[in-house]
Protein backbone atom coordinates (compact mmCIF):
# COMPACT_ATOMS: atom_id res chain seq x y z
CA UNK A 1 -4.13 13.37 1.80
CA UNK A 2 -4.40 11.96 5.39
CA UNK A 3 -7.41 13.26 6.37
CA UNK A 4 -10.72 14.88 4.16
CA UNK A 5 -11.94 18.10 4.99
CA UNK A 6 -15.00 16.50 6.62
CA UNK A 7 -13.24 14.28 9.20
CA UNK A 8 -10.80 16.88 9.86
CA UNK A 9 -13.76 19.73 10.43
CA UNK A 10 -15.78 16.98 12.16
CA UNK A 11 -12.98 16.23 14.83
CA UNK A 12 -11.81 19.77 16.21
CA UNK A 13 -15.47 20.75 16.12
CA UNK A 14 -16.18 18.27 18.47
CA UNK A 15 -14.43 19.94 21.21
CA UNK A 16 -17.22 23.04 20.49
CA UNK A 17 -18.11 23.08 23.97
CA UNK A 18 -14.71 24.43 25.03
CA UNK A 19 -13.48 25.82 21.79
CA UNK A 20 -16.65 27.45 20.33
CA UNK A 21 -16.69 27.50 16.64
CA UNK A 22 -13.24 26.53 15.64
CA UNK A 23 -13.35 28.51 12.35
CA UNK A 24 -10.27 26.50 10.53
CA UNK A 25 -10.40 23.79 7.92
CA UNK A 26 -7.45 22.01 7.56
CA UNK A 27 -6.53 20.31 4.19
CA UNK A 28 -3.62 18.33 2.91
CA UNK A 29 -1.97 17.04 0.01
CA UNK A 30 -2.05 19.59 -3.32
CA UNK A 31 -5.31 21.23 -0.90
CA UNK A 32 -4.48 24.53 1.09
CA UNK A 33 -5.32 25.17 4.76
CA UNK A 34 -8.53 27.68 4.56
CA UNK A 35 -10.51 29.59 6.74
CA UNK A 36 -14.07 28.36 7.38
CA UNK A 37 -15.74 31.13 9.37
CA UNK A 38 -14.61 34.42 9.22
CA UNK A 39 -17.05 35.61 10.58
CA UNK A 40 -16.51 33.54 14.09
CA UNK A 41 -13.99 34.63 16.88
CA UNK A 42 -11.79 32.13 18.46
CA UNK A 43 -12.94 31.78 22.32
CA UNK A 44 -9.75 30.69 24.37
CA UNK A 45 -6.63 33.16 25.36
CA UNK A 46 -4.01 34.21 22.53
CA UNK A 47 -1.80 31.47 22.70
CA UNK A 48 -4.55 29.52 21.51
CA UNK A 49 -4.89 31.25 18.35
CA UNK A 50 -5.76 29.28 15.56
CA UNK A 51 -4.15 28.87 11.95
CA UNK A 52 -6.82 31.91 10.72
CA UNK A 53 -8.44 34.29 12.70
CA UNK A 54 -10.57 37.25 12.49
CA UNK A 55 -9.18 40.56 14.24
CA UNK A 56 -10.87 43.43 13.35
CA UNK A 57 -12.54 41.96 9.70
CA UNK A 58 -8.84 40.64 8.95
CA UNK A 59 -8.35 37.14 8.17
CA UNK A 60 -4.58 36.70 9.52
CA UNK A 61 -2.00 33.41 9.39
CA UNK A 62 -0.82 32.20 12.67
CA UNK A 63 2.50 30.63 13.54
CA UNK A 64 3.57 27.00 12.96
CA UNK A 65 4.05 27.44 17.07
CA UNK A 66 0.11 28.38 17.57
CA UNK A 67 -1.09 25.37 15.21
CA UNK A 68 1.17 23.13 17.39
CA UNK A 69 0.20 24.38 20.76
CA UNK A 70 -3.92 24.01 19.64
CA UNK A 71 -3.32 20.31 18.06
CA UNK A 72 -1.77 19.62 21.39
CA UNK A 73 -4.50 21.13 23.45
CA UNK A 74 -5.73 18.52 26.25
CA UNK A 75 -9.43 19.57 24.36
CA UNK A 76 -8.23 18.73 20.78
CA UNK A 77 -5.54 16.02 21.41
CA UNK A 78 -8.24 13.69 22.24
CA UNK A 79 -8.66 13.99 19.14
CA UNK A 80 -7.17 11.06 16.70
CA UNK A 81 -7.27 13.86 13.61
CA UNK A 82 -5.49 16.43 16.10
CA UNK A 83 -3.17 13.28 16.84
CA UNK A 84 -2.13 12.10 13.26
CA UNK A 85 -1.79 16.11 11.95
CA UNK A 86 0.11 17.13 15.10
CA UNK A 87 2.38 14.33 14.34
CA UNK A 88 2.57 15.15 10.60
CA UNK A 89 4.10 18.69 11.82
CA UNK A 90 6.83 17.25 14.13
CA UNK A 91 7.25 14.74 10.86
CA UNK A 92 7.97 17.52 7.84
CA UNK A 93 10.37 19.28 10.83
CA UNK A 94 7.87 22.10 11.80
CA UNK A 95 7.82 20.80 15.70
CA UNK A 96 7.29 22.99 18.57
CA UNK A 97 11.00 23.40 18.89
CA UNK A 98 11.89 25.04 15.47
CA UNK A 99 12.05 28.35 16.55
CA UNK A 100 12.93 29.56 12.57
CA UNK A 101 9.71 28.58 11.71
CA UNK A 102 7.79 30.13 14.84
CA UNK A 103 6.82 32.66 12.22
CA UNK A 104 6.35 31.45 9.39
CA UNK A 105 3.41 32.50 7.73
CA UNK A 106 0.68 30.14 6.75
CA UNK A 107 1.60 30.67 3.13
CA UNK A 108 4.95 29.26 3.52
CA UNK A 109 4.04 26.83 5.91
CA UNK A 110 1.39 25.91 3.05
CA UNK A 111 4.20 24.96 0.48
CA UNK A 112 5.84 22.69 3.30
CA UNK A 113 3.28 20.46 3.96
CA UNK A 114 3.01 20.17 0.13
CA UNK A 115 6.49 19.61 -0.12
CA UNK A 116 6.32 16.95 2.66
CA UNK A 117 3.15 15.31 1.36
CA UNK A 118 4.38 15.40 -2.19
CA UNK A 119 7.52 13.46 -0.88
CA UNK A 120 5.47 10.96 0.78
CA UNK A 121 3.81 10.55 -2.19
CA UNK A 122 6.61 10.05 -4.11
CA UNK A 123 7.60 7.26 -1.73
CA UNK A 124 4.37 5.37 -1.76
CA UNK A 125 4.25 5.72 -5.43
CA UNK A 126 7.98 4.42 -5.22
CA UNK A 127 6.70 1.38 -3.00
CA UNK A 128 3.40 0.73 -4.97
CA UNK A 129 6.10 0.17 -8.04
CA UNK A 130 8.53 -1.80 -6.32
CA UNK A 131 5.66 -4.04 -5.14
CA UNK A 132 4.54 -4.26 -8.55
CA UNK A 133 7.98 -5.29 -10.01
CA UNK A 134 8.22 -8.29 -7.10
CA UNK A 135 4.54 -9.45 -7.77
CA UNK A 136 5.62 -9.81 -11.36
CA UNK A 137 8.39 -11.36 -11.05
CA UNK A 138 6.31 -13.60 -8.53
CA UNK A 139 4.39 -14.34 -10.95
CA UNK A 140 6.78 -15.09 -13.74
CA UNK A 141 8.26 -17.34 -11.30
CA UNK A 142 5.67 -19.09 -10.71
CA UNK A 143 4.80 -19.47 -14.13
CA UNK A 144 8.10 -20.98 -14.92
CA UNK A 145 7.61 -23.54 -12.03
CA UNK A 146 3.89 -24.42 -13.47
CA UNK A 147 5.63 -24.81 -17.09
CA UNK A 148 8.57 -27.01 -15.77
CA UNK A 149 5.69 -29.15 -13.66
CA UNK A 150 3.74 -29.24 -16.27
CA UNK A 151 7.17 -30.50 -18.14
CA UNK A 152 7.89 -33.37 -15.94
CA UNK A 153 4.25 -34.30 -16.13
CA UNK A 154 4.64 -35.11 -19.68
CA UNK A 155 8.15 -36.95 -19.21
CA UNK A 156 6.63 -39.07 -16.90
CA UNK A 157 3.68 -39.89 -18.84
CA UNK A 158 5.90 -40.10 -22.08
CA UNK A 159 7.74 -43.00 -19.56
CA UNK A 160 4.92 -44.32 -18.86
CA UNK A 161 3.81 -44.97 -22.43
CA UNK A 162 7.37 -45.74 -23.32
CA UNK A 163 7.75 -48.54 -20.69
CA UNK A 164 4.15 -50.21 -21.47
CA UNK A 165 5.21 -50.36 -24.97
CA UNK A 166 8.61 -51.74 -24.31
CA UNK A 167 6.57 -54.39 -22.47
CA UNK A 168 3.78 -54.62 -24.96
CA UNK A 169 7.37 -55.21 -27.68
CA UNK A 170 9.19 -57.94 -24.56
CA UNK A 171 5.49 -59.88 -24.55
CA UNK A 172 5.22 -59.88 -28.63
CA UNK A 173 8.82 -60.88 -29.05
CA UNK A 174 7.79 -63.84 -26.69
CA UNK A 175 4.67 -65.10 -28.24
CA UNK A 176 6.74 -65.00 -31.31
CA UNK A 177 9.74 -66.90 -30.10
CA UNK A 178 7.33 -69.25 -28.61
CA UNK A 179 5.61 -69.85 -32.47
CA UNK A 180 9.06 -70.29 -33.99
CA UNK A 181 9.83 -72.80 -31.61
CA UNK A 182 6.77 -74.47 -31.98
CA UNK A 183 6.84 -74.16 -35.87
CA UNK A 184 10.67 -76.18 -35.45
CA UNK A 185 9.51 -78.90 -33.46
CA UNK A 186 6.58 -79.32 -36.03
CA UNK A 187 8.93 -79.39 -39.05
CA UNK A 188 11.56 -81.74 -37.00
CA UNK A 189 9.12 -84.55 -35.81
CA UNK A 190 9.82 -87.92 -37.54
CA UNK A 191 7.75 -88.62 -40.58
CA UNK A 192 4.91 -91.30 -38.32
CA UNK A 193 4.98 -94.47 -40.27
């Protein structure tokens, strides 16, 4: 998910002093947004309600609307958390202007940020696979280019040993030549008398 319960918990509660006790947790991915505190009342007017609340013992959803207006609360914005989850709602759709999902309960709301999460999943997973495909074929590649170096490095030494024994033959075939003549003019020289 984006965020773990513990960042997310740690980042609204540090607007306490204007907030109080926020009692929300907020969790993503296959998680489900839960209600810490019950037992604590949310301190600012109505239209600062938060996702659960306690009204008379009665843990009750709020709207998609009441989540956005808190996340954007000058308190809570400040907040990088607040930031990145207030953006994740305009993201899946769920904005301030949606008025068909104004309210939505947090049930439904629930199986939207799974749906959205589970489709950014599915696009990582899509990218962490594509990434794989073009870092093996990287590879590959670059295995063919080390085989066909390692190729030409063998032609060149096999030309190498080809052209010092072609010289090794040109410098035999001369010292041979060279006896044969000698071995002539030895067998041609007038008998001495």
């Amino acid at each position: 998910g984006i965020e773990d319960f513990a960042e997310v918990q740690a980042a609204l509660w540090a607007a306490r002093s204007k907030w109080h006790n926020i009692g929300i947790r907020l969790k993503l991915d296959v998680r489900e947004l839960e209600n810490i505190d019950a037992e604590t009342r949310f301190g600012l007017d109505d239209k600062f309600n938060l996702m659960i609340k306690t009204r008379f013992n009665k843990i009750e959803p709020c709207t998609w609307r009441d989540l956005y207006d808190a996340l954007n609360h000058p308190t809570v914005a400040m907040s990088d958390v607040a930031n990145r989850l207030s953006a994740k709602l305009t993201e899946t759709g769920m904005q301030l202007g949606v008025v068909s999902m104004s309210s939505t309960s947090l049930t439904v709301a629930n199986t939207s940020f799974d749906s959205g999460d589970t489709k950014a999943s599915e696009a990582e997973d899509q990218g962490r696979r594509l990434e794989q495909q073009l870092r093996l074929k990287e590879e590959e590649k670059e295995a063919e280019i080390a085989r066909l170096q390692e190729q030409m490095r063998q032609l060149a030494t096999e030309k190498d040993r080809l052209a010092s024994e072609k010289d090794r033959l040109a410098s035999q075939k001369q010292r041979e030549i060279a006896e044969l003549r000698s071995q002539l003019q030895t067998s041609h020289k007038p008998p001495v008398q």
